[in-house]
PDB file of N, CA and C in Angstrom:
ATOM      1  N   UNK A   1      -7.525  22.099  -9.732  1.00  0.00           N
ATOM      2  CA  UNK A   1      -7.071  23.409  -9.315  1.00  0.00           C
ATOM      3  C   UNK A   1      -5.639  23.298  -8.783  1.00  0.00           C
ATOM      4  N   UNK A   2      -4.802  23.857  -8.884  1.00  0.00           N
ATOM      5  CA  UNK A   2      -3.268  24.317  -8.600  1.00  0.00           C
ATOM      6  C   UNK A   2      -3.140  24.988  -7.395  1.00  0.00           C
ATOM      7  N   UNK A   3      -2.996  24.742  -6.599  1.00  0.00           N
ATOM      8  CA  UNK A   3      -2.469  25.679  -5.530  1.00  0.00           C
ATOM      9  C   UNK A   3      -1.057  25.853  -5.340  1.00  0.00           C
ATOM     10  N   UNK A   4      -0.352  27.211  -5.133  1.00  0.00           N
ATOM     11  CA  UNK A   4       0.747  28.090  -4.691  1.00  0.00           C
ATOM     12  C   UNK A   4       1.057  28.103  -3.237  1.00  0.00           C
ATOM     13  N   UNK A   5       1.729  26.776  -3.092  1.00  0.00           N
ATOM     14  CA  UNK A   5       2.158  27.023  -1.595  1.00  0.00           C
ATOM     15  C   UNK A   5       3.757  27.670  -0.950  1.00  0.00           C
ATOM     16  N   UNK A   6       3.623  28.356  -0.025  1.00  0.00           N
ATOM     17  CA  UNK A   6       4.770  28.471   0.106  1.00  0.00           C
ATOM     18  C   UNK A   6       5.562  28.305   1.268  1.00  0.00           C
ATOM     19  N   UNK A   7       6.736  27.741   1.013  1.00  0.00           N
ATOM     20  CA  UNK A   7       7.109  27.138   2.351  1.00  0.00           C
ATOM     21  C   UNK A   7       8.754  27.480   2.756  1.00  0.00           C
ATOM     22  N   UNK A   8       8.700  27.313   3.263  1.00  0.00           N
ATOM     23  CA  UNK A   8      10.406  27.674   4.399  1.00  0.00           C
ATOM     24  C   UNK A   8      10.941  26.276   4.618  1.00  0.00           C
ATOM     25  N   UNK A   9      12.399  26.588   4.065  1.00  0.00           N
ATOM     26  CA  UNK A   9      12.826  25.026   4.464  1.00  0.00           C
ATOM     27  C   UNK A   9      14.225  25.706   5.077  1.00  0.00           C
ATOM     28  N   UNK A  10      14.733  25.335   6.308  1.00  0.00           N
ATOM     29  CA  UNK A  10      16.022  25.875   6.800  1.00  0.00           C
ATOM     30  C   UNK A  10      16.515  27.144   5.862  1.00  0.00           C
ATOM     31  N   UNK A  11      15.716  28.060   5.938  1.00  0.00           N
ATOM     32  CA  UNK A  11      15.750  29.415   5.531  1.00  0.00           C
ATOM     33  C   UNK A  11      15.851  30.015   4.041  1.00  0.00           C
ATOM     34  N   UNK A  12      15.204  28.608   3.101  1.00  0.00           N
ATOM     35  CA  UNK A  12      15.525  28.766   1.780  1.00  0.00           C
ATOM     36  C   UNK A  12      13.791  28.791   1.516  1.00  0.00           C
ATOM     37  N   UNK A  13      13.361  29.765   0.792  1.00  0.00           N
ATOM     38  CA  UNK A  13      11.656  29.811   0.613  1.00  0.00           C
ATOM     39  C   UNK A  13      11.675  29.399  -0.882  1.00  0.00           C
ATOM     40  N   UNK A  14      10.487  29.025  -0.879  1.00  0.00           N
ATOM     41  CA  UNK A  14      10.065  28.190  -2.002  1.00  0.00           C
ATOM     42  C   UNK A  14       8.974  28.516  -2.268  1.00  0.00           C
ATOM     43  N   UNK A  15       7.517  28.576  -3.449  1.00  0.00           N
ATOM     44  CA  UNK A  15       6.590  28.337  -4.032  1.00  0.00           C
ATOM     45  C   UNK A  15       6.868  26.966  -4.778  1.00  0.00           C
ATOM     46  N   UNK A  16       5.731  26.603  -4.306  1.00  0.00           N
ATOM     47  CA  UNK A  16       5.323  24.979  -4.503  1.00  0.00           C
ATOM     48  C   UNK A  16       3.957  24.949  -5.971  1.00  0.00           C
ATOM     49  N   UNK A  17       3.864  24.842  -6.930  1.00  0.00           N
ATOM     50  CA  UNK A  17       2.545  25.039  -7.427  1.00  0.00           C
ATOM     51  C   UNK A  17       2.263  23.381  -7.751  1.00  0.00           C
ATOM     52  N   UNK A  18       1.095  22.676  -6.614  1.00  0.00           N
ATOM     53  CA  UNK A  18       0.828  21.554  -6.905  1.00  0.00           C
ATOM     54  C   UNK A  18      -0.993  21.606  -6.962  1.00  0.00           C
ATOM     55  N   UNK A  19      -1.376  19.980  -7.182  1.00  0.00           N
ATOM     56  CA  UNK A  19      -2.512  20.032  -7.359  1.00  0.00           C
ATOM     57  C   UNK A  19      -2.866  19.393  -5.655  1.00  0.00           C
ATOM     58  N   UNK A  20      -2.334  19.237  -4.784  1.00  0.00           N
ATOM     59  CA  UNK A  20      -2.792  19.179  -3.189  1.00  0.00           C
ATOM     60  C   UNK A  20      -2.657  19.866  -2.673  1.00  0.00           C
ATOM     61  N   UNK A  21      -3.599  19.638  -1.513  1.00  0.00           N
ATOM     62  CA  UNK A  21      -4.365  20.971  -0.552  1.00  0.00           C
ATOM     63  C   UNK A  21      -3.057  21.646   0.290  1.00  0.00           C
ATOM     64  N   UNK A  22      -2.870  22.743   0.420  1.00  0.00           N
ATOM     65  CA  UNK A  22      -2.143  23.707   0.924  1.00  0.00           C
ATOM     66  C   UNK A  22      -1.866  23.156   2.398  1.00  0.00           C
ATOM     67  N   UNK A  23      -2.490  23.045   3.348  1.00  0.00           N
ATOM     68  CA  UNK A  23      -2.057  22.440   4.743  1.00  0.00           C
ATOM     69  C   UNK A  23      -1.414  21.113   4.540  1.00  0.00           C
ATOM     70  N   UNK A  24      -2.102  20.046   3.532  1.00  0.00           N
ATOM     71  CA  UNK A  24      -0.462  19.094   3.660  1.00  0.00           C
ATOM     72  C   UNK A  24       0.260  19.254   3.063  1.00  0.00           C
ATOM     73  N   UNK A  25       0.408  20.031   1.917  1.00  0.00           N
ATOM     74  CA  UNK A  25       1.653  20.309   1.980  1.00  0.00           C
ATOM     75  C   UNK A  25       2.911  20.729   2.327  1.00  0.00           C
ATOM     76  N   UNK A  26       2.106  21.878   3.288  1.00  0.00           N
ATOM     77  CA  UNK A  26       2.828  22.806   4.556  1.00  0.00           C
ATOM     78  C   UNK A  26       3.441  21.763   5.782  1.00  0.00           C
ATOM     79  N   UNK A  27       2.004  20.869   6.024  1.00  0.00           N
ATOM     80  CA  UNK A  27       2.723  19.842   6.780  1.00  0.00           C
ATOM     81  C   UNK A  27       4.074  18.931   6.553  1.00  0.00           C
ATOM     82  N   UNK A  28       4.088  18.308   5.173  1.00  0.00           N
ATOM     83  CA  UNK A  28       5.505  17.980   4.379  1.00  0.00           C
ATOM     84  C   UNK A  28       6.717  18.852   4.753  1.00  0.00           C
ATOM     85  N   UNK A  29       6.345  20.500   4.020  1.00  0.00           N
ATOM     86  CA  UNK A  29       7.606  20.642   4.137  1.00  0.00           C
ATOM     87  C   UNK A  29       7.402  21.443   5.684  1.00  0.00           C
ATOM     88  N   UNK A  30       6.899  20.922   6.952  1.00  0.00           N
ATOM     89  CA  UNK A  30       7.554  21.264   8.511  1.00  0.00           C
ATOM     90  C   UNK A  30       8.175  19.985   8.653  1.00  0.00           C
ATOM     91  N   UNK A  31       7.959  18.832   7.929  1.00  0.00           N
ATOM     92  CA  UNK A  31       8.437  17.710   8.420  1.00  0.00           C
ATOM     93  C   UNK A  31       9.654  17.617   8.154  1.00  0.00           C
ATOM     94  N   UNK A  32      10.226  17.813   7.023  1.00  0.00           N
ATOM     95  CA  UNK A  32      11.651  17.893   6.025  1.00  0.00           C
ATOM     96  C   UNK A  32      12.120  18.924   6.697  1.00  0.00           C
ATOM     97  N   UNK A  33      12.009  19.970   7.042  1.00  0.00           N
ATOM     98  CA  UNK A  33      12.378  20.718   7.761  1.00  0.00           C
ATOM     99  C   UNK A  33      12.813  20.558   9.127  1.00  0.00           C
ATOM    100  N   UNK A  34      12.078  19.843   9.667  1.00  0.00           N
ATOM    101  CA  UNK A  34      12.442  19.592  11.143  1.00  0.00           C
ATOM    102  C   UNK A  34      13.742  18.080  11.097  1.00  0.00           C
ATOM    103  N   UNK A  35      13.131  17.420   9.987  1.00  0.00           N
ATOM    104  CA  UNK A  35      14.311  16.209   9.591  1.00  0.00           C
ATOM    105  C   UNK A  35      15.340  16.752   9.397  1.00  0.00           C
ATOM    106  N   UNK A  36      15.298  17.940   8.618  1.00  0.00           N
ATOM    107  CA  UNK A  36      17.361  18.434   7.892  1.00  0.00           C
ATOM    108  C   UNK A  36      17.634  19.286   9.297  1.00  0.00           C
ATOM    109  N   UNK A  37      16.534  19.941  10.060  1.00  0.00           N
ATOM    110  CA  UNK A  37      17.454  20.728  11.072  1.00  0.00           C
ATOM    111  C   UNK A  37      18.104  19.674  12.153  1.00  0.00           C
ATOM    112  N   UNK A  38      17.535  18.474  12.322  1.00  0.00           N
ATOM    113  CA  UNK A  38      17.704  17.482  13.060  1.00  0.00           C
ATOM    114  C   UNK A  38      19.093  16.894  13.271  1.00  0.00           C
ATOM    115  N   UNK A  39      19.244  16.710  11.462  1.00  0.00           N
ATOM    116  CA  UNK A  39      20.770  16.018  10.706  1.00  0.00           C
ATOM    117  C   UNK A  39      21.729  17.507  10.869  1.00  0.00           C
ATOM    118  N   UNK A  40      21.775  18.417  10.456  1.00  0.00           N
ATOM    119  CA  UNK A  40      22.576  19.181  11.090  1.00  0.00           C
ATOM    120  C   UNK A  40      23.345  19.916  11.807  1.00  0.00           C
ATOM    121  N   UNK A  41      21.584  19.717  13.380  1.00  0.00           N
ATOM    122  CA  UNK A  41      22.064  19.943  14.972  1.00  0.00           C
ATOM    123  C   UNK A  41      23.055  18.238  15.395  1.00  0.00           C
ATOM    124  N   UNK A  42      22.743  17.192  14.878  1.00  0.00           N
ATOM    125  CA  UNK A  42      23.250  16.480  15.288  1.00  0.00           C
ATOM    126  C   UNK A  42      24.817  16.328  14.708  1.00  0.00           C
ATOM    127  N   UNK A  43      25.321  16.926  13.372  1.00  0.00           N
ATOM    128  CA  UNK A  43      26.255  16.508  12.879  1.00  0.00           C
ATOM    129  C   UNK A  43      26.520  18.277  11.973  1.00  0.00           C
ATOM    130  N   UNK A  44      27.607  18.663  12.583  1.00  0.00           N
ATOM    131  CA  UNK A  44      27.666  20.527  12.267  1.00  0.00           C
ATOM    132  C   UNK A  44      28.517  20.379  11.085  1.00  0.00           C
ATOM    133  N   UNK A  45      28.986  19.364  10.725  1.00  0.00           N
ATOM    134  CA  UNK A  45      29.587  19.140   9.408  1.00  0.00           C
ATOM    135  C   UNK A  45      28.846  19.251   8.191  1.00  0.00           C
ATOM    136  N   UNK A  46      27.616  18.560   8.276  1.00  0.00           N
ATOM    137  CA  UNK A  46      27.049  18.836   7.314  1.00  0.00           C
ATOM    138  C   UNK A  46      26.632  19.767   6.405  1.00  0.00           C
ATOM    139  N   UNK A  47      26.225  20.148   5.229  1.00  0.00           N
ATOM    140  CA  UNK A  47      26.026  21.186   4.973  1.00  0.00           C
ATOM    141  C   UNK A  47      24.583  20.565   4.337  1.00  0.00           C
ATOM    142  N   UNK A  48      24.258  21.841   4.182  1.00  0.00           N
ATOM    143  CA  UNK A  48      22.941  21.617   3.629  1.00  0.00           C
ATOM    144  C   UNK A  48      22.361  20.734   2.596  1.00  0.00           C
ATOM    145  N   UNK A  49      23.472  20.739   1.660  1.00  0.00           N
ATOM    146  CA  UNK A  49      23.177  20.055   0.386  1.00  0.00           C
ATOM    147  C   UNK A  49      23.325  18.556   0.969  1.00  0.00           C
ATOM    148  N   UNK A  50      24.572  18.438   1.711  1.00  0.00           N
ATOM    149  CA  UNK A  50      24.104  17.195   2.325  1.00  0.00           C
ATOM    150  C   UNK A  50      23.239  16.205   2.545  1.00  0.00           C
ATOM    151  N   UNK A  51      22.462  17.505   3.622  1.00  0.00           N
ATOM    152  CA  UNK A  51      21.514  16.731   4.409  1.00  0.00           C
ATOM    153  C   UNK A  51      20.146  16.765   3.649  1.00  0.00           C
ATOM    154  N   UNK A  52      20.211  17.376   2.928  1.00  0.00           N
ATOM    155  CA  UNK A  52      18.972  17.278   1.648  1.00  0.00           C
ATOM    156  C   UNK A  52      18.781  15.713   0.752  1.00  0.00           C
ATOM    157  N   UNK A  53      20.170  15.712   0.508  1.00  0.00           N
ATOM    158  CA  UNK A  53      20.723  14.167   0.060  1.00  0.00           C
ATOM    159  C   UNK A  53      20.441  12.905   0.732  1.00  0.00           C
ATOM    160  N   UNK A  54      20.563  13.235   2.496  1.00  0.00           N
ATOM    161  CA  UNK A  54      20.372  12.527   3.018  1.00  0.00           C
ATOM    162  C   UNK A  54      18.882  12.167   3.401  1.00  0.00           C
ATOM    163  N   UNK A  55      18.125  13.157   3.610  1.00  0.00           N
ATOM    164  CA  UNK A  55      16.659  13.308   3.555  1.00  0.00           C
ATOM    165  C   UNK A  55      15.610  12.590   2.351  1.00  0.00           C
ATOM    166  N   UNK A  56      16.568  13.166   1.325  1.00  0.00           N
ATOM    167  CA  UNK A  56      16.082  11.992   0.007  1.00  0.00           C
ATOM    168  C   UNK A  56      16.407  10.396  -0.048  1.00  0.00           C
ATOM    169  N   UNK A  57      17.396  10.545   0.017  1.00  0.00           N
ATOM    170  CA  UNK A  57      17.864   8.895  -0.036  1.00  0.00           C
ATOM    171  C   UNK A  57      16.796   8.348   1.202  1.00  0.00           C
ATOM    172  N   UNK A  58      16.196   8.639   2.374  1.00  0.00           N
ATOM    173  CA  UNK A  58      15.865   8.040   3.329  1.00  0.00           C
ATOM    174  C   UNK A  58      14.245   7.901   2.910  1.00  0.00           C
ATOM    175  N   UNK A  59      13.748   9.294   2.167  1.00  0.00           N
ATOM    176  CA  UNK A  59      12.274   9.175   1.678  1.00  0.00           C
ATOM    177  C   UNK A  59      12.297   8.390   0.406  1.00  0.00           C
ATOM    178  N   UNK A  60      13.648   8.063  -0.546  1.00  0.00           N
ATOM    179  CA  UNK A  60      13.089   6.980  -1.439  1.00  0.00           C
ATOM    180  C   UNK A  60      13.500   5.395  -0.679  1.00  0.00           C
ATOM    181  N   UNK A  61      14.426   5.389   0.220  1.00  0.00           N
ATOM    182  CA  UNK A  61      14.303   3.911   0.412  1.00  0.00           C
ATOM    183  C   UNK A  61      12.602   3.488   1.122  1.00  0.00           C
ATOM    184  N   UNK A  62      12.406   4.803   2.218  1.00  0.00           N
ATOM    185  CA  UNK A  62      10.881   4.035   2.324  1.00  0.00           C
ATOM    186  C   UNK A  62       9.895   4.151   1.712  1.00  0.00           C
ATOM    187  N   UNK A  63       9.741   4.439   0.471  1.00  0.00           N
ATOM    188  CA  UNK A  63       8.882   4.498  -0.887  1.00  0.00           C
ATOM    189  C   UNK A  63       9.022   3.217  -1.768  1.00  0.00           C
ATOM    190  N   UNK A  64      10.470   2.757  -1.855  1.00  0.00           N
ATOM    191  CA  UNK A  64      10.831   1.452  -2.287  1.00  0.00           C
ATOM    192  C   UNK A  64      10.365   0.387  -1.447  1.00  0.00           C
ATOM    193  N   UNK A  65      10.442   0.832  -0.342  1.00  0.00           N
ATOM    194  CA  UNK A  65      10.021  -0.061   0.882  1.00  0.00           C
ATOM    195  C   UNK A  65       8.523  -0.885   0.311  1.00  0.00           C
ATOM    196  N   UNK A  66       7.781   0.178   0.082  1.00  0.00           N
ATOM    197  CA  UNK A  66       6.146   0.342   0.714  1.00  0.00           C
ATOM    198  C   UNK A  66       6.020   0.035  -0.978  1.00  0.00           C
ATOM    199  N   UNK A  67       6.648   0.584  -1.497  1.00  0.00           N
ATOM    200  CA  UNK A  67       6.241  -0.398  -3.592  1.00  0.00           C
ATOM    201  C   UNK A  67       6.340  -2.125  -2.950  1.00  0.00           C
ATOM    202  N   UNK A  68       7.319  -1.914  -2.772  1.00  0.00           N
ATOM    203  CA  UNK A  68       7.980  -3.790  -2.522  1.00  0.00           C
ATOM    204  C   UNK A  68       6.686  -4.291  -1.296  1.00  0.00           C
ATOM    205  N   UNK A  69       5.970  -3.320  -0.635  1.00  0.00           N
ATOM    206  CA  UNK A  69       5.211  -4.691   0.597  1.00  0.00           C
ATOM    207  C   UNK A  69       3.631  -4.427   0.081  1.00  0.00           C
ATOM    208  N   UNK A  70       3.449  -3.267  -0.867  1.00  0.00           N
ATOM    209  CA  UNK A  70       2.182  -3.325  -1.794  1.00  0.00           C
ATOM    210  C   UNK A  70       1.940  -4.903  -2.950  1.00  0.00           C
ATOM    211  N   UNK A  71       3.333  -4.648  -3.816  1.00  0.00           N
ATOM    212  CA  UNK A  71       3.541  -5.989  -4.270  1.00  0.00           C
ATOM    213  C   UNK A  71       3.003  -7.161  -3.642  1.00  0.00           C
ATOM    214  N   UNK A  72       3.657  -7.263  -2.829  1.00  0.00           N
ATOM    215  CA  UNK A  72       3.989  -8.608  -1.806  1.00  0.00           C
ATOM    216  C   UNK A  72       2.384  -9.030  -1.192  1.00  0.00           C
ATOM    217  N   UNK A  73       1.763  -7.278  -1.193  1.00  0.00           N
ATOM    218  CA  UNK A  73       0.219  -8.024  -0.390  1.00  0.00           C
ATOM    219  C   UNK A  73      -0.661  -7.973  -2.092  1.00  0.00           C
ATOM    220  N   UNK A  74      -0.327  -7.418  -3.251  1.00  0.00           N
ATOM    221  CA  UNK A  74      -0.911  -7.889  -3.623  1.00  0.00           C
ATOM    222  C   UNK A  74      -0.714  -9.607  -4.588  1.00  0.00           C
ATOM    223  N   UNK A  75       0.344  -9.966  -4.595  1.00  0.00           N
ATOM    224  CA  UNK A  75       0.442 -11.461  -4.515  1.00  0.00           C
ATOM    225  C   UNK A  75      -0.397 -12.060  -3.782  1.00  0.00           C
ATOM    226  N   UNK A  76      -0.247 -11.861  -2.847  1.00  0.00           N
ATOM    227  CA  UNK A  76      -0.841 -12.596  -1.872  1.00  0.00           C
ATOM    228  C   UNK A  76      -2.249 -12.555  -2.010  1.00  0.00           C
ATOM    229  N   UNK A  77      -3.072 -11.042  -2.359  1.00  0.00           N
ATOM    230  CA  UNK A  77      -4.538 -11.261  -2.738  1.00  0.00           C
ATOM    231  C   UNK A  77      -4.679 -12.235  -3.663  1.00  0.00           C
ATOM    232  N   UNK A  78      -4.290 -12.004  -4.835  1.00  0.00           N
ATOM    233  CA  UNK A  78      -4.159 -12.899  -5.952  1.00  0.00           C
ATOM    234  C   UNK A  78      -4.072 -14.494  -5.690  1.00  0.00           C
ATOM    235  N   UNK A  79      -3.297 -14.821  -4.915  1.00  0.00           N
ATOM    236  CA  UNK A  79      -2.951 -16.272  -4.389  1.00  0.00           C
ATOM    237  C   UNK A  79      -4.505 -16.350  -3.743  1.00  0.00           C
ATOM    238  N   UNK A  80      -4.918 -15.556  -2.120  1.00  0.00           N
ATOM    239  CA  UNK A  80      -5.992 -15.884  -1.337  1.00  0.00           C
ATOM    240  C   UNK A  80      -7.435 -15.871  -2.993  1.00  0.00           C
ATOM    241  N   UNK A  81      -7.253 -15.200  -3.593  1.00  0.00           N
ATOM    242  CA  UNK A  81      -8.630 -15.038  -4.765  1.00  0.00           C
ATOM    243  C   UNK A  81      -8.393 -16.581  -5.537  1.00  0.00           C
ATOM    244  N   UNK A  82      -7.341 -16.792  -6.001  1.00  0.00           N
ATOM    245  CA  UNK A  82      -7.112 -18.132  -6.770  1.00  0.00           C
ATOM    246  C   UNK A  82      -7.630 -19.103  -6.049  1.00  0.00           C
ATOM    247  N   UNK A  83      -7.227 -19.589  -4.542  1.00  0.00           N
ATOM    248  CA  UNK A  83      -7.539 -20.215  -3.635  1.00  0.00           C
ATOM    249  C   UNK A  83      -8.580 -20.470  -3.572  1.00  0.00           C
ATOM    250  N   UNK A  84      -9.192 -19.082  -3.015  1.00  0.00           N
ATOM    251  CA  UNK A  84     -10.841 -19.225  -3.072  1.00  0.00           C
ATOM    252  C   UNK A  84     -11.858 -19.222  -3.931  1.00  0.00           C
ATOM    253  N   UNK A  85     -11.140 -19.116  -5.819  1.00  0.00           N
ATOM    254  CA  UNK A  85     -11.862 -19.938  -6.688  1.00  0.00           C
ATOM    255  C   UNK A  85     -12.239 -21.119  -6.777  1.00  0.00           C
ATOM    256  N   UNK A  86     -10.624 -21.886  -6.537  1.00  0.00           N
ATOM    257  CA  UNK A  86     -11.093 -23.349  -6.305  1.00  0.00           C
ATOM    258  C   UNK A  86     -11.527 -23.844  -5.341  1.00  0.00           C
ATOM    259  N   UNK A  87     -11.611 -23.571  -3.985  1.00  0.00           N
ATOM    260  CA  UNK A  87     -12.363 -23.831  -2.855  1.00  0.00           C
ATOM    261  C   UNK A  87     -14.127 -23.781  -3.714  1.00  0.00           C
ATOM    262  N   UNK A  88     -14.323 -22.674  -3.829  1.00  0.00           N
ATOM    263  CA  UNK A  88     -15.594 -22.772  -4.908  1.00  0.00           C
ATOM    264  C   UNK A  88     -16.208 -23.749  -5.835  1.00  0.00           C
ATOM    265  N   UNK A  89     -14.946 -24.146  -6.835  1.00  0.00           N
ATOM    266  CA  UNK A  89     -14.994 -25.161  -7.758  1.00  0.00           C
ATOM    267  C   UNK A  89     -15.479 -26.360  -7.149  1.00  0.00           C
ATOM    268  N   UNK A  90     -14.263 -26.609  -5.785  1.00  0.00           N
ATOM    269  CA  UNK A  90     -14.582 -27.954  -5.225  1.00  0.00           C
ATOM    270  C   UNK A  90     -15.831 -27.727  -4.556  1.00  0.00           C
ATOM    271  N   UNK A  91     -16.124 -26.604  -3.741  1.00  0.00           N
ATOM    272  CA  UNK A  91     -17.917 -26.820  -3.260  1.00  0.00           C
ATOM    273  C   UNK A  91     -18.595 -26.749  -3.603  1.00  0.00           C
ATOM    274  N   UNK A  92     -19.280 -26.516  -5.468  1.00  0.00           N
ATOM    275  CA  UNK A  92     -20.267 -27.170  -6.570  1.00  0.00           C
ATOM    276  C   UNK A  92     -19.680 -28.109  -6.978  1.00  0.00           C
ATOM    277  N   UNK A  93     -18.533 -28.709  -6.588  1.00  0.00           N
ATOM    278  CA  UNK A  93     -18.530 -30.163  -7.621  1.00  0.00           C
ATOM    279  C   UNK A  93     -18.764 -31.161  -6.497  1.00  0.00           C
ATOM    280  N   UNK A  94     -18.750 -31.080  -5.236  1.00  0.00           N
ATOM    281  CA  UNK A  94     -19.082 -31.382  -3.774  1.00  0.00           C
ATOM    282  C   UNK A  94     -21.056 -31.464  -4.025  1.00  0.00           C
ATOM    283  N   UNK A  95     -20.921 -30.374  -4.364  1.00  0.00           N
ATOM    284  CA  UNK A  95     -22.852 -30.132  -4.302  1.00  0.00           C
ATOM    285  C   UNK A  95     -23.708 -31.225  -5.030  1.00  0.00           C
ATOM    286  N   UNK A  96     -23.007 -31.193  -6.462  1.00  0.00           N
ATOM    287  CA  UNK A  96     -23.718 -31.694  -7.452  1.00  0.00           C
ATOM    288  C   UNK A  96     -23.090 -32.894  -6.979  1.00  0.00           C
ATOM    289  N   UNK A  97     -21.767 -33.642  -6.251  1.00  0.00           N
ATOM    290  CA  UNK A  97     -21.784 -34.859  -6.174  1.00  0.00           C
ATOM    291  C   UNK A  97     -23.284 -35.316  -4.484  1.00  0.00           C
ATOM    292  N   UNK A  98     -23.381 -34.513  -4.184  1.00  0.00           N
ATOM    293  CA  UNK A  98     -24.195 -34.858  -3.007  1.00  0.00           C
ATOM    294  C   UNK A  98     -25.375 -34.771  -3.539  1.00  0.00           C
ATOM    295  N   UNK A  99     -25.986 -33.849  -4.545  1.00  0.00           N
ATOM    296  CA  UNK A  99     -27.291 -34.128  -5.148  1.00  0.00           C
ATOM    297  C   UNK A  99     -26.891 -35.404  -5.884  1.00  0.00           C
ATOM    298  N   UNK A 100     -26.366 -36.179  -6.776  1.00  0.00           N
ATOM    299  CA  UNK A 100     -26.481 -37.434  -7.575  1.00  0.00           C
ATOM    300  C   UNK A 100     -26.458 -38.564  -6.374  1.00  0.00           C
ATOM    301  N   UNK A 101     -26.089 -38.556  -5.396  1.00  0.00           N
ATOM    302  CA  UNK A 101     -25.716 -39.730  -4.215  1.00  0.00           C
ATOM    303  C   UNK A 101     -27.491 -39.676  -3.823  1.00  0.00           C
ATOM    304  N   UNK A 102     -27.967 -38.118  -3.331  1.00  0.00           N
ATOM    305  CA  UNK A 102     -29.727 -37.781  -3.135  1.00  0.00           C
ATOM    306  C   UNK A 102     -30.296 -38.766  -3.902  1.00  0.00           C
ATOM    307  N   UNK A 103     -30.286 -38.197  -5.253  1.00  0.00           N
ATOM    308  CA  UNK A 103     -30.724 -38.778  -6.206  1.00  0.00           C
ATOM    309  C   UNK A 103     -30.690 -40.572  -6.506  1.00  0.00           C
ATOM    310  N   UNK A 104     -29.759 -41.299  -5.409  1.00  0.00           N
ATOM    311  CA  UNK A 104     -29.578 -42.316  -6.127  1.00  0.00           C
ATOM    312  C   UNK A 104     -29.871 -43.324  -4.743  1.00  0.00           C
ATOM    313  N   UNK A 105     -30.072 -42.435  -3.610  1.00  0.00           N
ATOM    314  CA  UNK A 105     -30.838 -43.067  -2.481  1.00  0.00           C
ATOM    315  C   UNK A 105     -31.947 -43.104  -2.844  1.00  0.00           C
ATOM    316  N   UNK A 106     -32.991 -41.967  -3.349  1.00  0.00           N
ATOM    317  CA  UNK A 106     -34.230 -41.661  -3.481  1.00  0.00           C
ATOM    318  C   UNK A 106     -34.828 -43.185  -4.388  1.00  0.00           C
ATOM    319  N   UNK A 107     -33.475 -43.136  -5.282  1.00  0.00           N
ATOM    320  CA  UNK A 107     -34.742 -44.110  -6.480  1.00  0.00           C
ATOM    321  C   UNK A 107     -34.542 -45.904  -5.710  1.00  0.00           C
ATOM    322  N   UNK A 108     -33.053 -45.570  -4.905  1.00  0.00           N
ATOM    323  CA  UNK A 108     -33.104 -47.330  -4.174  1.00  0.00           C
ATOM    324  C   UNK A 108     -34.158 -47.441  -2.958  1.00  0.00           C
ATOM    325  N   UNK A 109     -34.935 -46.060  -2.040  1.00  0.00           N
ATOM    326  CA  UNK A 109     -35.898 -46.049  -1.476  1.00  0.00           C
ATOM    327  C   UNK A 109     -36.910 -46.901  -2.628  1.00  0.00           C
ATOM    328  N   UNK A 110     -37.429 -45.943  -3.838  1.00  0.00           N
ATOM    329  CA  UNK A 110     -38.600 -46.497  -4.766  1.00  0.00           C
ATOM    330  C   UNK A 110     -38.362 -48.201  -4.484  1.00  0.00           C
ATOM    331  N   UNK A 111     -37.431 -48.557  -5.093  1.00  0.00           N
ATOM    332  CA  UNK A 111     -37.107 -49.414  -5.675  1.00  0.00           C
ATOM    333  C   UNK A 111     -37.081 -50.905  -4.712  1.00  0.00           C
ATOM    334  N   UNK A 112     -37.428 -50.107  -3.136  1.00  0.00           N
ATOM    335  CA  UNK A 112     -37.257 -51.482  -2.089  1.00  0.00           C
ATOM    336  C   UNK A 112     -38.831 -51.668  -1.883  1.00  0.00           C
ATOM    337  N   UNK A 113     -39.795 -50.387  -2.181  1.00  0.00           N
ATOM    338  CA  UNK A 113     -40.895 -50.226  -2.230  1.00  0.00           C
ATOM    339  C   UNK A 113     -42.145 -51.279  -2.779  1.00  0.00           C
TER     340      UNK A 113
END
């Protein structure tokens, strides 16, 4: 389902037609909103287009951010899963060496018999 949201951004209105729920999206754009009025009370130079620019550039570096430390943890699963294959490997080849050693007390028990 599509929802028609509509939102106010420093006095420019918009319809949004996405497939997420209407309150976060509303929440988004109070956030961007409160970010560009932020950059503009702080710096009266700016103009809007500006600080729109600036608002973007700041939401893709921490999107690049969070790609790059998704990566990074999933290496790292991959490494901890590899790891703990062979940890595996070595504790049935551990097993079966401790059953043949069983096995080879048992028959020198018979055998003193």
């Amino acid at each position: 389902m599509i929802n028609r949201v509509k939102l106010e951004i420093q006095g420019c209105k918009l319809i949004i037609a996405t497939p997420e729920d209407e309150e976060y999206v509303l929440k988004l754009g109070e956030k961007l909103d409160k970010q560009i009025g932020s950059l503009m009370a702080q710096n009266d130079r700016l103009s809007l287009n500006e600080c729109l620019a600036l608002c973007c550039i700041n939401y893709m570096d921490g999107y690049k951010k969070s790609e790059d430390s998704a990566d990074r943890m999933r290496s790292q699963i991959t490494e901890y899963l590899e790891d703990a294959a062979k940890a595996r490997i070595e504790l049935d080849e551990t097993k079966r060496e401790l059953e043949k050693v069983k096995r080879q007390l048992e028959m020198g028990k018979k055998s003193e018999e």
